[in-house]
C-alpha atoms as a PDB file:
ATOM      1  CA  UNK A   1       0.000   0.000   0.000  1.00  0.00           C
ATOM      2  CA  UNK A   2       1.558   3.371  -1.497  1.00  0.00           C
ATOM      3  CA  UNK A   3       0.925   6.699   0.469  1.00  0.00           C
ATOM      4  CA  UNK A   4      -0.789   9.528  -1.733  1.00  0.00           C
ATOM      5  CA  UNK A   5       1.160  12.630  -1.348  1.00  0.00           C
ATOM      6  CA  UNK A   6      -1.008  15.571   0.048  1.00  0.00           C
ATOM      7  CA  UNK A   7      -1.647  18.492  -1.950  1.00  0.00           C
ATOM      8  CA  UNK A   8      -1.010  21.926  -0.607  1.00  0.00           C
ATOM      9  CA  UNK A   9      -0.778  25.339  -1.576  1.00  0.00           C
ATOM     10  CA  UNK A  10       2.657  26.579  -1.943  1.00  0.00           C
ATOM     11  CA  UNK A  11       2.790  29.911  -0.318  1.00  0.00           C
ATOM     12  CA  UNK A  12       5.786  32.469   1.092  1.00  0.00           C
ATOM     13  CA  UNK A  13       6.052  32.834   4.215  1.00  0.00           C
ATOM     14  CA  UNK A  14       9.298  34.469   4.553  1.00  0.00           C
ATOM     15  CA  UNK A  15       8.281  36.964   6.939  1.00  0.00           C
ATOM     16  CA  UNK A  16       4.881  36.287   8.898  1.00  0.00           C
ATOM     17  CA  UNK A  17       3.636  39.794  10.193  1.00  0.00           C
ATOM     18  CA  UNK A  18       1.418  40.038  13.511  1.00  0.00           C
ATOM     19  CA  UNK A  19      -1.182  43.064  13.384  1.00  0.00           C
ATOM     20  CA  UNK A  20      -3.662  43.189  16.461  1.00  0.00           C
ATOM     21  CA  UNK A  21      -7.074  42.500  15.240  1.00  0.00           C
ATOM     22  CA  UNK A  22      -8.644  45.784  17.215  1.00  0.00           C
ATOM     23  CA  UNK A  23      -6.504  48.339  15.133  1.00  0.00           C
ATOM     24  CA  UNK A  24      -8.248  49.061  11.729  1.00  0.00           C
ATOM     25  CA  UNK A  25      -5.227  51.292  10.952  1.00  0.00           C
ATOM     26  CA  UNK A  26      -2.463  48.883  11.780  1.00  0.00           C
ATOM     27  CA  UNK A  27      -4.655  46.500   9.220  1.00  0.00           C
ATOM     28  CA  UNK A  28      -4.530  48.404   6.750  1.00  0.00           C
ATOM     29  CA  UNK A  29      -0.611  49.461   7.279  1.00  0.00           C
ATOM     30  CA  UNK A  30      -0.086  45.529   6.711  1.00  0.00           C
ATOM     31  CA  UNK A  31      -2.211  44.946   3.714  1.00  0.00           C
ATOM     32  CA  UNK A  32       0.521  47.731   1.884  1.00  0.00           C
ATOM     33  CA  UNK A  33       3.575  46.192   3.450  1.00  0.00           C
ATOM     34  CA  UNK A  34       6.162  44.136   1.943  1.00  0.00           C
ATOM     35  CA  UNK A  35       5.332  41.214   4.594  1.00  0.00           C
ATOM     36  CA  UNK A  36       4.206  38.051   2.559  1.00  0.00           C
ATOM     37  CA  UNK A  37       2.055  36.624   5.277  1.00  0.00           C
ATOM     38  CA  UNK A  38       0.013  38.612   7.506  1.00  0.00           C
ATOM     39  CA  UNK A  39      -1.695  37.283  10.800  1.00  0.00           C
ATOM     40  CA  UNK A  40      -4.945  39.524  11.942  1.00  0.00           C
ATOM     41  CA  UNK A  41      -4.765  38.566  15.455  1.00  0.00           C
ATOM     42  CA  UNK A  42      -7.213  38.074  18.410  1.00  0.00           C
ATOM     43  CA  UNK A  43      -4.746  36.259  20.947  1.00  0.00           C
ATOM     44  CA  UNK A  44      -2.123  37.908  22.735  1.00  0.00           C
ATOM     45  CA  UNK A  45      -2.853  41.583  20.978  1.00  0.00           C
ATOM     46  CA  UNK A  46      -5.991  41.483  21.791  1.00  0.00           C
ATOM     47  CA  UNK A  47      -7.702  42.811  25.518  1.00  0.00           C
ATOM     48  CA  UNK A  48     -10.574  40.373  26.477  1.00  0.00           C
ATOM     49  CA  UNK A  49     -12.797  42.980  26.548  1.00  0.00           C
ATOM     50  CA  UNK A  50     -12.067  43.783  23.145  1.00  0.00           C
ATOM     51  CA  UNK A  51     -11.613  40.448  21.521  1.00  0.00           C
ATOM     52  CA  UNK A  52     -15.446  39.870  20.356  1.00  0.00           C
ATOM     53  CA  UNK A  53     -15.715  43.513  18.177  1.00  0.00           C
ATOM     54  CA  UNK A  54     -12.267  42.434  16.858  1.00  0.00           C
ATOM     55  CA  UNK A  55     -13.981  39.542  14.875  1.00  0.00           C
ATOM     56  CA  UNK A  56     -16.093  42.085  12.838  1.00  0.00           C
ATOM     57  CA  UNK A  57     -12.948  44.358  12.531  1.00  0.00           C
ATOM     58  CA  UNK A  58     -11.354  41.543  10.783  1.00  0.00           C
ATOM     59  CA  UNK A  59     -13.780  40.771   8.388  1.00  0.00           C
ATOM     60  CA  UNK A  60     -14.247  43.691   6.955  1.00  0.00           C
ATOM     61  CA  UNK A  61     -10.825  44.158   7.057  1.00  0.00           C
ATOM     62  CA  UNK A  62     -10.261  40.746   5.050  1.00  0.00           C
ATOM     63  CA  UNK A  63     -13.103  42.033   2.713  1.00  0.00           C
ATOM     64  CA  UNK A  64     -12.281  45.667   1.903  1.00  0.00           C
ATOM     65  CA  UNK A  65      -8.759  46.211   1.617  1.00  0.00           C
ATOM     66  CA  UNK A  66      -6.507  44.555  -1.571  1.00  0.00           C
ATOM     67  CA  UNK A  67      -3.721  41.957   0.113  1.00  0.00           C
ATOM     68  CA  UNK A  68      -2.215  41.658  -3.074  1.00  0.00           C
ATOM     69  CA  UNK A  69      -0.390  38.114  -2.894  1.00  0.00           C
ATOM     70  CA  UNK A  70      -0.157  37.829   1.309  1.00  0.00           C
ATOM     71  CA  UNK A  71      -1.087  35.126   2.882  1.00  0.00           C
ATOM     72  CA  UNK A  72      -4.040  36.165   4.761  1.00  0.00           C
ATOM     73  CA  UNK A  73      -4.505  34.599   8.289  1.00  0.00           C
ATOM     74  CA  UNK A  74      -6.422  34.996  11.415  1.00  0.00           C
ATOM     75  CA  UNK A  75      -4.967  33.582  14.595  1.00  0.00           C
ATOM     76  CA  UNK A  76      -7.662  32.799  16.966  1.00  0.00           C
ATOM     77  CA  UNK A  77      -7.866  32.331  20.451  1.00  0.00           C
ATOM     78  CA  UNK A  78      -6.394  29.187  22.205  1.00  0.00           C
ATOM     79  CA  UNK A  79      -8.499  26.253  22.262  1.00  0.00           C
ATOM     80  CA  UNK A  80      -9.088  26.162  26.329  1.00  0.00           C
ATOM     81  CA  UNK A  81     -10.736  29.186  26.064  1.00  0.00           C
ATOM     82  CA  UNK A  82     -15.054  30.689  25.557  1.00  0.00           C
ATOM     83  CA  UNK A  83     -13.495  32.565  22.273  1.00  0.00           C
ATOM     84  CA  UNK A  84     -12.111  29.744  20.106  1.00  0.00           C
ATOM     85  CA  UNK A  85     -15.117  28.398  18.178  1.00  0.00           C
ATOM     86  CA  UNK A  86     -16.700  31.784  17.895  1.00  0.00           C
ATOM     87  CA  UNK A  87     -13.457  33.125  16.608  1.00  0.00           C
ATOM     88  CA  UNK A  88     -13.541  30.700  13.694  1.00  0.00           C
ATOM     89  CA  UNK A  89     -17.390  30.932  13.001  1.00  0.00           C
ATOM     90  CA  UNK A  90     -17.509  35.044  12.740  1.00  0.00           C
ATOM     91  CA  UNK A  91     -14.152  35.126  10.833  1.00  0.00           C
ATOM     92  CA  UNK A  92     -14.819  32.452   8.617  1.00  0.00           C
ATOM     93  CA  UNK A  93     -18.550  32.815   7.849  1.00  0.00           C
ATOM     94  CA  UNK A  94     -17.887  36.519   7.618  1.00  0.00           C
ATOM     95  CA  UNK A  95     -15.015  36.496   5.045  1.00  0.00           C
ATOM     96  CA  UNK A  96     -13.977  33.091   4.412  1.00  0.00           C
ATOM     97  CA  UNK A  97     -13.613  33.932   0.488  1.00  0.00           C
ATOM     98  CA  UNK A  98     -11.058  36.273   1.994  1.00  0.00           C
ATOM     99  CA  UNK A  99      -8.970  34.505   4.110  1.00  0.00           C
ATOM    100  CA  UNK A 100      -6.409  31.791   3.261  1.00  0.00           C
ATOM    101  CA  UNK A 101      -5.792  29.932   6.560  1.00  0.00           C
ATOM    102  CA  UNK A 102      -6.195  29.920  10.640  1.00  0.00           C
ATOM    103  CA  UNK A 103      -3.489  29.975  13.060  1.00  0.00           C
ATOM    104  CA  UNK A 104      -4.418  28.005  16.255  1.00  0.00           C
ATOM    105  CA  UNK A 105      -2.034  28.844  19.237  1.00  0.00           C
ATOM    106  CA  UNK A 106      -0.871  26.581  21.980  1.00  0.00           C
ATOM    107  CA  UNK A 107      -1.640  23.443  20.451  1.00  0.00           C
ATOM    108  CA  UNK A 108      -0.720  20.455  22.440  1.00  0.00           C
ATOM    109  CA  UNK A 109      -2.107  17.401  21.256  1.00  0.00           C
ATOM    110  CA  UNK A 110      -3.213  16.520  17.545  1.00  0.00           C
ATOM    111  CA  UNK A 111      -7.108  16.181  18.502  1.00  0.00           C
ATOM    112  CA  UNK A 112      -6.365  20.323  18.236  1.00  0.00           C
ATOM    113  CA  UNK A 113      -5.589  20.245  14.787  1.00  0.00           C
ATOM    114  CA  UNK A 114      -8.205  17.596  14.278  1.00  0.00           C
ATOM    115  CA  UNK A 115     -10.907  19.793  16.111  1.00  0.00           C
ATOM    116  CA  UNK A 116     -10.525  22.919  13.838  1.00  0.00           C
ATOM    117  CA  UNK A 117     -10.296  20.911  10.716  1.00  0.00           C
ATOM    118  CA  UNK A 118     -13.780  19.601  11.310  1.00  0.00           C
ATOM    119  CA  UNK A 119     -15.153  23.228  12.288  1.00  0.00           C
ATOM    120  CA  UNK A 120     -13.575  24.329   9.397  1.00  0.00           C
ATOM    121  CA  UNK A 121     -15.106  21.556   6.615  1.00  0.00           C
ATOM    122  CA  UNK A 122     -18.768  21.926   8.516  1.00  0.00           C
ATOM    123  CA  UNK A 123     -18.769  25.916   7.627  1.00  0.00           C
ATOM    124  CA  UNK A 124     -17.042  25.612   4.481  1.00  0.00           C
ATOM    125  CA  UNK A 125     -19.884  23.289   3.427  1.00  0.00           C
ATOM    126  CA  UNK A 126     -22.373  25.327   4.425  1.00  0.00           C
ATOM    127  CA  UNK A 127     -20.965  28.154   2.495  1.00  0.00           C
ATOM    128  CA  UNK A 128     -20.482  26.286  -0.862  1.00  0.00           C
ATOM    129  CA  UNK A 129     -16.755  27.649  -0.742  1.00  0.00           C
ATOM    130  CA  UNK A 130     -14.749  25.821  -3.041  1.00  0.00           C
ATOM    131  CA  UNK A 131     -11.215  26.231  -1.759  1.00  0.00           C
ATOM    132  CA  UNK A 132     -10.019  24.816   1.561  1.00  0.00           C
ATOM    133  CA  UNK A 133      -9.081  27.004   4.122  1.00  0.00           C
ATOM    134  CA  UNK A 134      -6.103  26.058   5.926  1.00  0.00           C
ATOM    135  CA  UNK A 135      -4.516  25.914   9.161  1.00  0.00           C
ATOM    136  CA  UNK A 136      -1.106  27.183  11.309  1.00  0.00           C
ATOM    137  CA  UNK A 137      -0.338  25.805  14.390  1.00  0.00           C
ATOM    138  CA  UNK A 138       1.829  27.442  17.375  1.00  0.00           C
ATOM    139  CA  UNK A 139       3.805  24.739  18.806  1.00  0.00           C
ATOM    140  CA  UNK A 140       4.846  27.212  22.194  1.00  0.00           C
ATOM    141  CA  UNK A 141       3.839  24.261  24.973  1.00  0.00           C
ATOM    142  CA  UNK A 142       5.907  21.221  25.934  1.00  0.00           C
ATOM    143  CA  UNK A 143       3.098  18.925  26.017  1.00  0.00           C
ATOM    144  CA  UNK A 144       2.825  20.275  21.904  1.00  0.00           C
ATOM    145  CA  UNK A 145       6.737  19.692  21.699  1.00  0.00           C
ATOM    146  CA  UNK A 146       6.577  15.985  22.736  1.00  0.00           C
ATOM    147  CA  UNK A 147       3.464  15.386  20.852  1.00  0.00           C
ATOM    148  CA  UNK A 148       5.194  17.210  17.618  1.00  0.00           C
ATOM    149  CA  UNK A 149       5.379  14.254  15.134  1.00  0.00           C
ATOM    150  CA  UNK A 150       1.624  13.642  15.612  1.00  0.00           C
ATOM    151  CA  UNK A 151       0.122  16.805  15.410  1.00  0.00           C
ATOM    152  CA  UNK A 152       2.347  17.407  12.165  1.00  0.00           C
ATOM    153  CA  UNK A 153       0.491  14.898  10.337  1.00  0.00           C
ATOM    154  CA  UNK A 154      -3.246  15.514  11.970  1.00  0.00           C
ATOM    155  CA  UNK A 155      -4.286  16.891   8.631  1.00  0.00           C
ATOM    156  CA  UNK A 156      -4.065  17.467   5.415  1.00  0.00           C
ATOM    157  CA  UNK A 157      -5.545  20.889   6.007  1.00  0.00           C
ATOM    158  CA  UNK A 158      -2.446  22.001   7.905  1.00  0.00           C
ATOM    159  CA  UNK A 159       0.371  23.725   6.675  1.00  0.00           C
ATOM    160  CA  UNK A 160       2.511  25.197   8.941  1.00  0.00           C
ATOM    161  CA  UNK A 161       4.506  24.555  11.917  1.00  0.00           C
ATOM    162  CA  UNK A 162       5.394  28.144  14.252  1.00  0.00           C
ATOM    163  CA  UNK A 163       7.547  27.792  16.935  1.00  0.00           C
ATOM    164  CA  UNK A 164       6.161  30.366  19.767  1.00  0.00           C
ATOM    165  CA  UNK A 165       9.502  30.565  22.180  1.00  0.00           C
ATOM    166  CA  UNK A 166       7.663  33.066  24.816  1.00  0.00           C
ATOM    167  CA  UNK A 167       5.259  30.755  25.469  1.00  0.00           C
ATOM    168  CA  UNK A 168       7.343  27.925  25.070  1.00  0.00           C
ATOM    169  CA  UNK A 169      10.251  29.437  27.602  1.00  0.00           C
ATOM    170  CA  UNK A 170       7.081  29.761  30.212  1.00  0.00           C
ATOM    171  CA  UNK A 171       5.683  26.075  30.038  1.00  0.00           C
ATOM    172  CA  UNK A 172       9.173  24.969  30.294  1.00  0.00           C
ATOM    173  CA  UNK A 173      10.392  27.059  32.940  1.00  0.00           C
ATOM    174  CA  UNK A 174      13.367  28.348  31.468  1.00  0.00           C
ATOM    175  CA  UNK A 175      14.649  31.396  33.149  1.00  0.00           C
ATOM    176  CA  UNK A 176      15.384  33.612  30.175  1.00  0.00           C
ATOM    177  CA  UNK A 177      17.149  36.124  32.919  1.00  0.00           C
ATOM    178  CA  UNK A 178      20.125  33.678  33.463  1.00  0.00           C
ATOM    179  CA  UNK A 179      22.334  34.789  30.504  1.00  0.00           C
ATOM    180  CA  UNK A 180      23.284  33.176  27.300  1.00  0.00           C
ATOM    181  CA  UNK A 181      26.380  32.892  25.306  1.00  0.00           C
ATOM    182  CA  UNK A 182      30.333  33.112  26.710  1.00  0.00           C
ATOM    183  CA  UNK A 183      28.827  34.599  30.170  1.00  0.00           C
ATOM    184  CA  UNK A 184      25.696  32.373  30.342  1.00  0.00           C
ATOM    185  CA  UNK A 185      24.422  29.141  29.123  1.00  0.00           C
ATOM    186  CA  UNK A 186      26.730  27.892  26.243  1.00  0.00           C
ATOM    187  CA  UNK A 187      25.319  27.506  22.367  1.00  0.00           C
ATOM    188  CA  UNK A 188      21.749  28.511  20.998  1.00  0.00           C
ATOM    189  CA  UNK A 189      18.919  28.213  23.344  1.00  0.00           C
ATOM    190  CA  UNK A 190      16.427  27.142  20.917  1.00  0.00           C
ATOM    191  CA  UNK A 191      18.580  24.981  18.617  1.00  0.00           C
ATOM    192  CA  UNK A 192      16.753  21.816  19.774  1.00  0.00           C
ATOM    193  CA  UNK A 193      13.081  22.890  19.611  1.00  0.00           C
ATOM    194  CA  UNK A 194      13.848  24.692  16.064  1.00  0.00           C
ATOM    195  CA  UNK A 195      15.842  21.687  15.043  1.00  0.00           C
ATOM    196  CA  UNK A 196      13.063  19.570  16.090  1.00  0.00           C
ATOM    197  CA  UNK A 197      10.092  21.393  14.647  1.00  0.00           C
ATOM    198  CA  UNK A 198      11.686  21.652  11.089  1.00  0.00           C
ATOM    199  CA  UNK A 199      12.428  18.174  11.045  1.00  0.00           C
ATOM    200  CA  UNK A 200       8.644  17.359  11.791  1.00  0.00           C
ATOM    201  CA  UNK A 201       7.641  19.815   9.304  1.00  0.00           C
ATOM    202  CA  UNK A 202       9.325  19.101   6.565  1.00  0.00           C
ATOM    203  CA  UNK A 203       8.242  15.256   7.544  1.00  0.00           C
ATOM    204  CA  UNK A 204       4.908  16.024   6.775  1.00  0.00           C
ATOM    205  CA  UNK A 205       5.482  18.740   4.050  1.00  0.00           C
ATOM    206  CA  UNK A 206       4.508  21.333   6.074  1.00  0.00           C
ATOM    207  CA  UNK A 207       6.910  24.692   5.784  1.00  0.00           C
ATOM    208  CA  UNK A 208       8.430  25.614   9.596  1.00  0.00           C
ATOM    209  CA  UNK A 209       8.463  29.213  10.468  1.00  0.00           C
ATOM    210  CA  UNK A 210      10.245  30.582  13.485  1.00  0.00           C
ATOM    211  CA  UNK A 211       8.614  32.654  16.213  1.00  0.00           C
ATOM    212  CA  UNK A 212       9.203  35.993  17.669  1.00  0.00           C
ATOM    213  CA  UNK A 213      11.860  38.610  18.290  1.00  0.00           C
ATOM    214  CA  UNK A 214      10.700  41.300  21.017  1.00  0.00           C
ATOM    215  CA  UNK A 215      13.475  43.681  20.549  1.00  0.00           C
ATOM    216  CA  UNK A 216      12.296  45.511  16.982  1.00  0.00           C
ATOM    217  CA  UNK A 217      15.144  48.232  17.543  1.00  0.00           C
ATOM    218  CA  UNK A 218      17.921  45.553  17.207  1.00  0.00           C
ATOM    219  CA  UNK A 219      17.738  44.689  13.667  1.00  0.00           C
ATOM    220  CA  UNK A 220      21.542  42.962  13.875  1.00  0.00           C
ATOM    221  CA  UNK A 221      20.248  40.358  16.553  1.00  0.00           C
ATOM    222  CA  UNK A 222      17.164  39.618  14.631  1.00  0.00           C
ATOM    223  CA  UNK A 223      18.733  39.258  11.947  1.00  0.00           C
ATOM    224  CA  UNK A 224      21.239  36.805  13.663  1.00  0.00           C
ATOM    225  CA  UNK A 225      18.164  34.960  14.992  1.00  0.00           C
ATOM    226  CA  UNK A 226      16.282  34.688  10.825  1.00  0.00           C
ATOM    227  CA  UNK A 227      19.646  33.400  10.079  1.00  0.00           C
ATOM    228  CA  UNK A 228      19.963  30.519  12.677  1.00  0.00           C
ATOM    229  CA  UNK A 229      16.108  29.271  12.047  1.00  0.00           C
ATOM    230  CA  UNK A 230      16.824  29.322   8.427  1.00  0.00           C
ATOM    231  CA  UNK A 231      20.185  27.387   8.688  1.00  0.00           C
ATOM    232  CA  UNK A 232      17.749  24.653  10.505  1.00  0.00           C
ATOM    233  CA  UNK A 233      15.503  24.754   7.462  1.00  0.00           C
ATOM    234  CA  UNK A 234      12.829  27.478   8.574  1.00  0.00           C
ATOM    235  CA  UNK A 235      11.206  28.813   5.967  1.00  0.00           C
ATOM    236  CA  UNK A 236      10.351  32.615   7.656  1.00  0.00           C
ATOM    237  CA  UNK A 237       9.918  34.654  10.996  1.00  0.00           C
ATOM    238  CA  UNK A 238       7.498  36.282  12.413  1.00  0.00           C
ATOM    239  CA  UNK A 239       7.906  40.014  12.635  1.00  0.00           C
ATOM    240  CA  UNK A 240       5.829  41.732  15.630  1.00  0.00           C
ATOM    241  CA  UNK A 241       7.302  45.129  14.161  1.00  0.00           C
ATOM    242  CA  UNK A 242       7.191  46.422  10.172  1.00  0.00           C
ATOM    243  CA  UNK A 243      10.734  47.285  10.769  1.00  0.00           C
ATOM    244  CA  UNK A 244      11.345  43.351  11.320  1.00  0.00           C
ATOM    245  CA  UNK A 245       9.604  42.576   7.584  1.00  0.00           C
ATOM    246  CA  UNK A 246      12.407  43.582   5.180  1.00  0.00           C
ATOM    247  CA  UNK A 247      15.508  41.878   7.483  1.00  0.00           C
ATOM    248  CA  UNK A 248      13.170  38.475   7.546  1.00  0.00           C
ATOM    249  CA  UNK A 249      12.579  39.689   3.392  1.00  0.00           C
ATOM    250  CA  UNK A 250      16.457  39.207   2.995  1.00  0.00           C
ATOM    251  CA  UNK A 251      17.425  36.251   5.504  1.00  0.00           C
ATOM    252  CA  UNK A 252      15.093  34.115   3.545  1.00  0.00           C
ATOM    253  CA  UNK A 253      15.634  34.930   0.125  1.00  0.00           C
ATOM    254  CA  UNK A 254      18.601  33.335  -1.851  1.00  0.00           C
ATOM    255  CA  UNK A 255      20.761  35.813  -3.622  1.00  0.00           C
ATOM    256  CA  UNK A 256      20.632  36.121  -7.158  1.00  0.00           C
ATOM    257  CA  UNK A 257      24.076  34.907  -7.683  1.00  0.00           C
ATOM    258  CA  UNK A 258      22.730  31.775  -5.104  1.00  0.00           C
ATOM    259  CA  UNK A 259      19.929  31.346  -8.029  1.00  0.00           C
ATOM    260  CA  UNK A 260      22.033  31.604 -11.070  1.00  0.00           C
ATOM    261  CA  UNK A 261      24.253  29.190  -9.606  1.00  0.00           C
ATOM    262  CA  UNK A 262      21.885  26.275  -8.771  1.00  0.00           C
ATOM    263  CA  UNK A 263      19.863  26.668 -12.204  1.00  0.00           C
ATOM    264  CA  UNK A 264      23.380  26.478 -13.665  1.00  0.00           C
ATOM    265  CA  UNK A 265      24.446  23.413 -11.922  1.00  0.00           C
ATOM    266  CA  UNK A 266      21.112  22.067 -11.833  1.00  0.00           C
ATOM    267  CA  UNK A 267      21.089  22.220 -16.132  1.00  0.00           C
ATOM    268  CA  UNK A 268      24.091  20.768 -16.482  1.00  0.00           C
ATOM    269  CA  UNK A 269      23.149  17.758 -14.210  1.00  0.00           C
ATOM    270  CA  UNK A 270      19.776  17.328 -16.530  1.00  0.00           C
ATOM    271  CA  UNK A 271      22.016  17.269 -19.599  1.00  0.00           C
ATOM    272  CA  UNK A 272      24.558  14.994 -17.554  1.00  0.00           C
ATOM    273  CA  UNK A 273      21.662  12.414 -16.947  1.00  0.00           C
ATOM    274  CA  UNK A 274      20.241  12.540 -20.534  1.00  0.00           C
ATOM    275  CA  UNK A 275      23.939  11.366 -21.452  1.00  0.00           C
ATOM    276  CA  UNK A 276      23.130   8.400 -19.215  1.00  0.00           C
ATOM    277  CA  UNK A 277      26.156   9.668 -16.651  1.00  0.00           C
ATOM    278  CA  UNK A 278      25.346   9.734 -13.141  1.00  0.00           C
ATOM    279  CA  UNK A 279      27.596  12.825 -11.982  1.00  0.00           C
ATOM    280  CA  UNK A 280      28.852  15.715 -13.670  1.00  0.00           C
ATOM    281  CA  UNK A 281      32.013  18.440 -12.904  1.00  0.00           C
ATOM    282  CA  UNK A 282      30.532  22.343 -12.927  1.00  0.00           C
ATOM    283  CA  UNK A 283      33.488  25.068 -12.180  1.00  0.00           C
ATOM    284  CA  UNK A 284      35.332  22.268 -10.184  1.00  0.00           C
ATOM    285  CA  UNK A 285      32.286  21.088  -8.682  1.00  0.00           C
ATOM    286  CA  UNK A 286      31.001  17.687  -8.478  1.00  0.00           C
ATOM    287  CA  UNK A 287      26.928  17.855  -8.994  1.00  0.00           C
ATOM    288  CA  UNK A 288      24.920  14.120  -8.488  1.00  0.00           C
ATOM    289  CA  UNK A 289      21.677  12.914  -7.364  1.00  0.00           C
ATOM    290  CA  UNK A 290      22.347  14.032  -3.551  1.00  0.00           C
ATOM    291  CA  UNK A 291      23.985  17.665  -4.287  1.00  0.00           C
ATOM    292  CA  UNK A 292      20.732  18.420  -7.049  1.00  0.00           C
ATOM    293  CA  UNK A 293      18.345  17.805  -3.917  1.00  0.00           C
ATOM    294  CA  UNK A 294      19.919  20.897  -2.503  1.00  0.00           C
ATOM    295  CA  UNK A 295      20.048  23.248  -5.356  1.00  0.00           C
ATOM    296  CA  UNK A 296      16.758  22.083  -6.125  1.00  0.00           C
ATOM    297  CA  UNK A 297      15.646  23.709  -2.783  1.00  0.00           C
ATOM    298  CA  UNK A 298      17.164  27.253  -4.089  1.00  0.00           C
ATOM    299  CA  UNK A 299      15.202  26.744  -7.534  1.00  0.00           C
ATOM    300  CA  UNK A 300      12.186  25.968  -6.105  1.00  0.00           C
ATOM    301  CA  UNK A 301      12.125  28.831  -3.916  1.00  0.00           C
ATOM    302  CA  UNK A 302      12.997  31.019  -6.096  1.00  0.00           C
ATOM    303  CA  UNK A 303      10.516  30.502  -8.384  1.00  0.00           C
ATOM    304  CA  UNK A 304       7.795  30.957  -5.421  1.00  0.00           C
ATOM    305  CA  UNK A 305       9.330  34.406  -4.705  1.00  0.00           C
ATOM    306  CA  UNK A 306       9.338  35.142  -8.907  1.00  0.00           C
ATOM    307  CA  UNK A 307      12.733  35.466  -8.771  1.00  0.00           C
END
């Protein structure tokens, strides 16, 4: 018995932008910025006394300005709480013509990715829409950590993998005031959970996308931080700032010389193969089956970003 690969949509998601749900002007800051994801949130940036007239703000947010090619997304409140399922219904039913996919925070356990991909089909059929919505998940718990390899393939709906470290850092108990590098505790902090999330991700052909950066005024750390998750084979960051969009923009983009080169080597190997020879020399380079795997990476993304 053979597997049938899932089918999803290929979108960027170089730099994810978060835009509280209650400000109609931040909204429509994001839908002209340079970010190619945008989340409209009603979590964290979002007072509970606020958080219901949010869910209109967002629709007619998601129905009256132009997103151009953004990834439109509404992260909803976290499953353990009244707002979850009326989040979805309002947002969805409201503008789900509008809105490309739903970003569930602290998910532990795949029966959370399960739940919200049965909410989702019920309205969807009731609407008549005929493209699927899909969904983002916040791994920021430890109970979501350990239980990473199932919620990754929960559904075919999801697409994403986030790894929310100040949530995360909490449920874990790490003391974030102790001190890191030469002075502190030795290495990166979140090498294993970022290691361990892409490695789920790209499992289950899901893209991995690395959480937050607080400090927005120190573009060289944040920077330093884009570079690290991508290294691990995260596709984007989140930005929590518009000044964090175009440093994300560049992390996560190859170079055009990067491009050139892999279409180069990448030609050569096609015409290498249709001579029946298994390996071919580029500039003093050896290109074969394992090396095109990698430049095929490069080409592939750069023909999502129209490079």
């Amino acid at each position: 018995m053979t597997n049938t690969p899932i089918s999803r949509p290929r979108r960027l998601r170089r730099s994810q932008l978060s835009v509280p749900g209650s400000s109609e002007k931040m909204m429509a800051k994001a839908a002209a910025s340079a970010a190619d994801h945008v989340f409209l949130d009603l979590e964290d940036a979002v007072a509970p006394n606020a958080k219901v007239a949010a869910r209109s703000k967002i629709v007619a947010a998601l129905r009256d300005h132009d997103w151009g090619r953004k990834t439109r997304c509404v992260r909803i409140n976290d499953l353990g709480t009244q707002y979850a399922y009326e989040d979805v219904i309002t947002v969805v039913e409201g503008a789900g013509a509008h809105l490309d996919t739903i970003m569930v925070p602290k998910v532990k356990t795949a029966h959370d990715v399960m739940w919200i991909d049965i909410l989702l089909g019920q309205i969807e059929r009731k609407l008549g829409l005929d493209r699927r919505i899909g969904v983002e998940v916040l791994i920021e718990e430890v109970e979501g950590m350990m239980n990473i390899d199932a919620i990754a393939a929960a559904s075919p709906r999801l697409e994403c993998l986030i790894f929310g470290m100040g949530d995360y850092s909490a449920s874990q108990g790490i003391d974030l005031g102790g001190g890191f590098g030469p002075a502190g505790y030795p290495g990166d902090i979140w090498h294993y959970p970022r290691y361990r999330l892409a490695i789920a991700a790209r499992a289950n052909g899901l893209d991995a996308v690395d959480g937050p950066f607080a400090d927005f005024r120190d573009p060289d750390a944040y920077r330093e931080e884009c570079r690290r998750a991508m290294t691990l084979g995260c596709v984007g960051k989140w930005a929590i700032h518009p000044a964090q969009i175009e440093p994300a923009l560049e992390v996560f983009s190859p170079s055009a010389e990067q491009v050139a080169r892999a279409r180069k080597l990448a030609a050569a190997y096609a015409e290498a193969q249709a001579r029946g020879e298994g390996a071919v020399q580029v500039d003093g380079v050896m290109v074969d089956v394992a090396s095109i795997r990698i430049l095929q990476n490069v080409v592939d993304k750069a023909a999502l970003i129209g490079m």
